[in-house]
Protein backbone atom coordinates (compact mmCIF):
# COMPACT_ATOMS: atom_id res chain seq x y z
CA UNK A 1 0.00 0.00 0.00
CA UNK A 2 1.53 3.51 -1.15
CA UNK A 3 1.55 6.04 1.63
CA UNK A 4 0.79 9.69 0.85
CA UNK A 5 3.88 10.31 3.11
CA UNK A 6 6.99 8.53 1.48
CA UNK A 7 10.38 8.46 2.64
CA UNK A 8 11.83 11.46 1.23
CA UNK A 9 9.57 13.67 3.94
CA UNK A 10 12.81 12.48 6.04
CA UNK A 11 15.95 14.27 5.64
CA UNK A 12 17.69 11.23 5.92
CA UNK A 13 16.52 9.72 2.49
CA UNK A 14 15.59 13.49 0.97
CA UNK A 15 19.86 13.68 1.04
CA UNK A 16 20.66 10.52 -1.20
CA UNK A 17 22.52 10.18 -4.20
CA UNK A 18 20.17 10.20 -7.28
CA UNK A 19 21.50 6.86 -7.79
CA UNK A 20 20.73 5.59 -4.62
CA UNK A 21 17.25 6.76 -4.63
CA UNK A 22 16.69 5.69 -8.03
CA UNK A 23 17.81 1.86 -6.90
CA UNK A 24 15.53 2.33 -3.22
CA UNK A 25 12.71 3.57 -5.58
CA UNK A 26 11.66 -0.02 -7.37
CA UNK A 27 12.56 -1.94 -4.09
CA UNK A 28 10.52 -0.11 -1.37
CA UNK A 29 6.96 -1.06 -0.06
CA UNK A 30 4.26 0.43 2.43
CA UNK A 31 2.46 -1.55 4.65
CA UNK A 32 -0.22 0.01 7.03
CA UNK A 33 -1.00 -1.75 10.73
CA UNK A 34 -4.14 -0.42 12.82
CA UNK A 35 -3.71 0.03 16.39
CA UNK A 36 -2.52 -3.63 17.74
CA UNK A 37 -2.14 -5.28 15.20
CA UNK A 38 1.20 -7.32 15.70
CA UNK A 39 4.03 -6.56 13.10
CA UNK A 40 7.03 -9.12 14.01
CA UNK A 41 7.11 -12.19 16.46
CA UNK A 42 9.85 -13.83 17.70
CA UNK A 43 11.59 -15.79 15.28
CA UNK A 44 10.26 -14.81 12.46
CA UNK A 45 12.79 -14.37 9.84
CA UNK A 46 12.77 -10.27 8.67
CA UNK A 47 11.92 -9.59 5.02
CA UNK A 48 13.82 -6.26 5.40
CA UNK A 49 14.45 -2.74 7.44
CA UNK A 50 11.65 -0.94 8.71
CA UNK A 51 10.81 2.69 8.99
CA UNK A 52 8.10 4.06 10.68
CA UNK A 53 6.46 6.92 8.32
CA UNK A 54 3.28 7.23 10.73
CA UNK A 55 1.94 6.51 14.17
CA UNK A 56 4.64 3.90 16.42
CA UNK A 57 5.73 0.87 16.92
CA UNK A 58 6.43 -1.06 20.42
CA UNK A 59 9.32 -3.18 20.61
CA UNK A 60 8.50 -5.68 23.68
CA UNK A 61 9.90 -8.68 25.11
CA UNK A 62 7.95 -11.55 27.26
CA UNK A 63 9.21 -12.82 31.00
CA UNK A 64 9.38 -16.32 31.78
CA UNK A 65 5.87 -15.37 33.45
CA UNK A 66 4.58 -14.45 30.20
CA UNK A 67 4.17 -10.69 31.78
CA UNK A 68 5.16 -8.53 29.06
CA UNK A 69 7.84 -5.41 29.11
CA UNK A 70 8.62 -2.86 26.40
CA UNK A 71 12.15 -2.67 25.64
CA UNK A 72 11.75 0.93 23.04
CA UNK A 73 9.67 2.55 20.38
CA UNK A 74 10.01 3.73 17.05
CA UNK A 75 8.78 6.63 16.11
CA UNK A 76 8.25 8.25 12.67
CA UNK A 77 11.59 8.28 10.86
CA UNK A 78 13.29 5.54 12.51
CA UNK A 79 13.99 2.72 12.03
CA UNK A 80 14.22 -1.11 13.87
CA UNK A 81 17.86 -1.66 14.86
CA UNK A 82 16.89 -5.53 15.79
CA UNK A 83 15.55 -5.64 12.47
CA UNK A 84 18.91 -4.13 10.89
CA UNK A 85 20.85 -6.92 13.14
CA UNK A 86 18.81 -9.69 11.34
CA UNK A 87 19.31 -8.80 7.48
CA UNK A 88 22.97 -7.98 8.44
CA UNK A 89 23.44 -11.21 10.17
CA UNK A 90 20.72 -13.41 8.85
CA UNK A 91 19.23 -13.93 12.12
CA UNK A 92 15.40 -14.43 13.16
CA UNK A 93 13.78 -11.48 14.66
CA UNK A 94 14.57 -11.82 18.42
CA UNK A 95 11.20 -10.02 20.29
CA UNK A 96 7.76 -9.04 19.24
CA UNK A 97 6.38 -5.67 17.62
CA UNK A 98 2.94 -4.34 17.35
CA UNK A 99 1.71 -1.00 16.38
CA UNK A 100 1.02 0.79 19.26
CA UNK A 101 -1.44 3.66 17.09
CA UNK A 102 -2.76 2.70 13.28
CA UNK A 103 0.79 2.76 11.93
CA UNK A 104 2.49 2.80 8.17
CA UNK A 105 6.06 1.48 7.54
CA UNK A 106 8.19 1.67 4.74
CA UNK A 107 10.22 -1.85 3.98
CA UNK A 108 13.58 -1.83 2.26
CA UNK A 109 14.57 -5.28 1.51
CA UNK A 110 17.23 -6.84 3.27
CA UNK A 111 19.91 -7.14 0.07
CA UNK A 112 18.89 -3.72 -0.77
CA UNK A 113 19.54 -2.01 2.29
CA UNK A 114 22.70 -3.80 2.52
CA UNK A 115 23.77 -2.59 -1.47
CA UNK A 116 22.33 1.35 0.02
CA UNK A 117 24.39 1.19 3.18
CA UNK A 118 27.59 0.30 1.30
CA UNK A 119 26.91 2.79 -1.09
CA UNK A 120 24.93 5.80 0.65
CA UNK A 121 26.78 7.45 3.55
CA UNK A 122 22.66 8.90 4.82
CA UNK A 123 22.24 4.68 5.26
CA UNK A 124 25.22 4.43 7.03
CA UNK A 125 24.57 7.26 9.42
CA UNK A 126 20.89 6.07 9.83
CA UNK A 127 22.42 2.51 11.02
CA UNK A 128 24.50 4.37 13.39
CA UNK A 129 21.95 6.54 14.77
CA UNK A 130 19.27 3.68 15.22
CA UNK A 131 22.02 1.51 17.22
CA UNK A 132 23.18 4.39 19.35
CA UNK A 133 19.42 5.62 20.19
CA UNK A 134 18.77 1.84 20.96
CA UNK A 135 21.65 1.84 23.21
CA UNK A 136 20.50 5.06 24.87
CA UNK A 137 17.14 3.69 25.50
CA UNK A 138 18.04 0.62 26.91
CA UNK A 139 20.39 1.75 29.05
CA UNK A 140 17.92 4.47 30.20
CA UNK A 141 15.54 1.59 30.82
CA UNK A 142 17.89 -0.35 32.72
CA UNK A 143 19.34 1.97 35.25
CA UNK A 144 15.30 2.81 35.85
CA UNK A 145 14.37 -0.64 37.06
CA UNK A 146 17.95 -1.35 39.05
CA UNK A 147 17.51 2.28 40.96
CA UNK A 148 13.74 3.24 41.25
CA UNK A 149 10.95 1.13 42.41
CA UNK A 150 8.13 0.43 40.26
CA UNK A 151 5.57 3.23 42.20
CA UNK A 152 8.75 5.42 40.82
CA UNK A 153 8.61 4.26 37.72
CA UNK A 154 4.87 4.13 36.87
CA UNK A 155 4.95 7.59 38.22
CA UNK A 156 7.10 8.65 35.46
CA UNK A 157 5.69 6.65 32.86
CA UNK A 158 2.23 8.61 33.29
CA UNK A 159 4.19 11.68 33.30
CA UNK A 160 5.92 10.81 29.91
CA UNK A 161 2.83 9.68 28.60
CA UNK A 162 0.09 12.56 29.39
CA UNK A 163 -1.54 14.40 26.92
CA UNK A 164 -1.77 18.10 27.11
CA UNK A 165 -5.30 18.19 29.74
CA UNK A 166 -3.28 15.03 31.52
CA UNK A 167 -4.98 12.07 30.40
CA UNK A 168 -3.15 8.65 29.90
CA UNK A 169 -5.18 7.06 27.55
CA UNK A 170 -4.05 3.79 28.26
CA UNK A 171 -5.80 0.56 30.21
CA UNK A 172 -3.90 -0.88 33.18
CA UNK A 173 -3.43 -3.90 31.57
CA UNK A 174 -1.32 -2.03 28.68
CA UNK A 175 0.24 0.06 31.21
CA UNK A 176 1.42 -2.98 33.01
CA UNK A 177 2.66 -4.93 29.86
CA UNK A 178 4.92 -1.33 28.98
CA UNK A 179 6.41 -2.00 32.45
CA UNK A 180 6.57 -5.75 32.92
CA UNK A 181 4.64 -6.41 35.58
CA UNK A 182 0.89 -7.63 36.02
CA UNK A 183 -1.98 -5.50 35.79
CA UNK A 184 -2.85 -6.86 39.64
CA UNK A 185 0.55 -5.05 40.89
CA UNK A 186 -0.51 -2.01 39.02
CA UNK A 187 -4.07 -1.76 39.82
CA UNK A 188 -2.36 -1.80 43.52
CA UNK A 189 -0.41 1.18 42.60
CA UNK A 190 -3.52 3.21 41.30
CA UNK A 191 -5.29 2.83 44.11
CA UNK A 192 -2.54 4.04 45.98
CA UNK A 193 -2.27 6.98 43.87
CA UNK A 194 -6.35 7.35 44.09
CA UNK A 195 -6.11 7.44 47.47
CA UNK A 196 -3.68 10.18 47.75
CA UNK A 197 -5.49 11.96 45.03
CA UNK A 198 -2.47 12.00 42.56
CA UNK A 199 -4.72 10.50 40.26
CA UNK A 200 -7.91 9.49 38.94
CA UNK A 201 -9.33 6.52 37.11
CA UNK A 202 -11.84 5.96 34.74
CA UNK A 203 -12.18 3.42 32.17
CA UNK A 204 -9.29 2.91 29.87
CA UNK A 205 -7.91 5.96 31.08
CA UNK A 206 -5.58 8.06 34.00
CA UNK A 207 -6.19 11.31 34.17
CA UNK A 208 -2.98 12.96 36.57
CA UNK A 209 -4.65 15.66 39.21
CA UNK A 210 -0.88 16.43 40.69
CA UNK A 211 1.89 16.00 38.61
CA UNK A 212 3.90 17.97 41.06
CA UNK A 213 3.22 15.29 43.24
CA UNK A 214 4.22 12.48 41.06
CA UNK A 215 7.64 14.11 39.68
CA UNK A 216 8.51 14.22 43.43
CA UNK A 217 7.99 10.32 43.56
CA UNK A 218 10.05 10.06 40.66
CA UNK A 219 13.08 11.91 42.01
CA UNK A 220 12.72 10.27 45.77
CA UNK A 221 12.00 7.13 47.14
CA UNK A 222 7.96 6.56 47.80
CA UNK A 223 7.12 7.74 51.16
């Protein structure tokens, strides 16, 4: 499916050779996934490199409790360094991915993306980027869950996630699977927070009455 966005609304691919965007042109596909759909399991084998043009994909792993946790998303005009790791390596994807909103990708084949990246220096420093932003975020991610405890880090979680009247618009069983816990452990939380008015509930919703309030349980232990 052709997306009225294409890949040259990116600087990235705007700033290739002609040749190289005359060889991407022919190769390159859209696909469109509406909200949940799953994109990638684990070990499936990966046709290609994908680039989010709209909405976002959630890159998520499964505990030996089958409790799910995200590991990072990709937003519009990135792309999936796992995915890069299996056409370089010819490996099977190692997680799972699902659009998180209705979302449209672009897919360069594998043997095409490899011919661009020796040949383009904007693939090259798209590679580069993608590995050091996935580095970034799972190192973030890491030092959260060794130094904060979870009502620290579903505290910022809702504050990273709030629209601008501060709504989450998120069930607790999603919220839960983003942090890798169960939603009985979260609804816990909540009704913590409810009961210290931080928040309140509704269905398939949070909307944040303090944010003050939860930025200070972010930056201290939970009293």
């Amino acid at each position: 499916m052709k997306s009225k966005i294409d890949l040259e609304s990116f600087d990235t691919f705007r700033h290739m050779s002609k040749v190289g965007k005359a060889m991407l042109g022919p190769g390159l596909h859209y696909t469109r996934f509406d909200k949940k759909t799953a994109v990638l399991g684990k070990g499936q084998a990966v046709s290609g490199a994908y680039v989010v043009i709209s909405g976002r994909l959630r890159v998520f792993t499964l505990s030996p409790d089958g409790n799910e946790a995200t590991l990072y998303w990709i937003a519009p005009g990135e792309t999936c360094v796992l995915a890069l790791n299996c056409i370089f390596n010819d490996l099977l994807y190692p997680a799972w991915v699902e659009a998180e909103a209705a979302t449209t990708i672009a897919v360069i084949p594998g043997p095409l993306y490899r011919m661009l990246f020796e040949n383009e220096a904007v693939i090259r420093n798209v590679t580069v980027q993608a590995l050091s932003t996935l580095v970034f975020r799972l190192m973030d991610e890491l030092e959260r869950i060794h130094s904060s405890k979870l009502e620290q880090r579903l505290a910022n979680f809702l504050l990273l996630r709030a629209a601008a009247d501060g709504s989450v618009r998120m069930t607790q069983q999603e919220i839960a699977a983003h942090l890798g816990t169960s939603r009985e452990v979260i609804a816990r939380l909540f009704r913590q927070f409810v009961a210290k008015k931080y928040v309140s509930t509704q269905r398939g919703a949070v909307l944040i009455n303090q944010p003050a309030r939860l930025m200070s349980l972010v930056k201290k232990d939970f009293s």
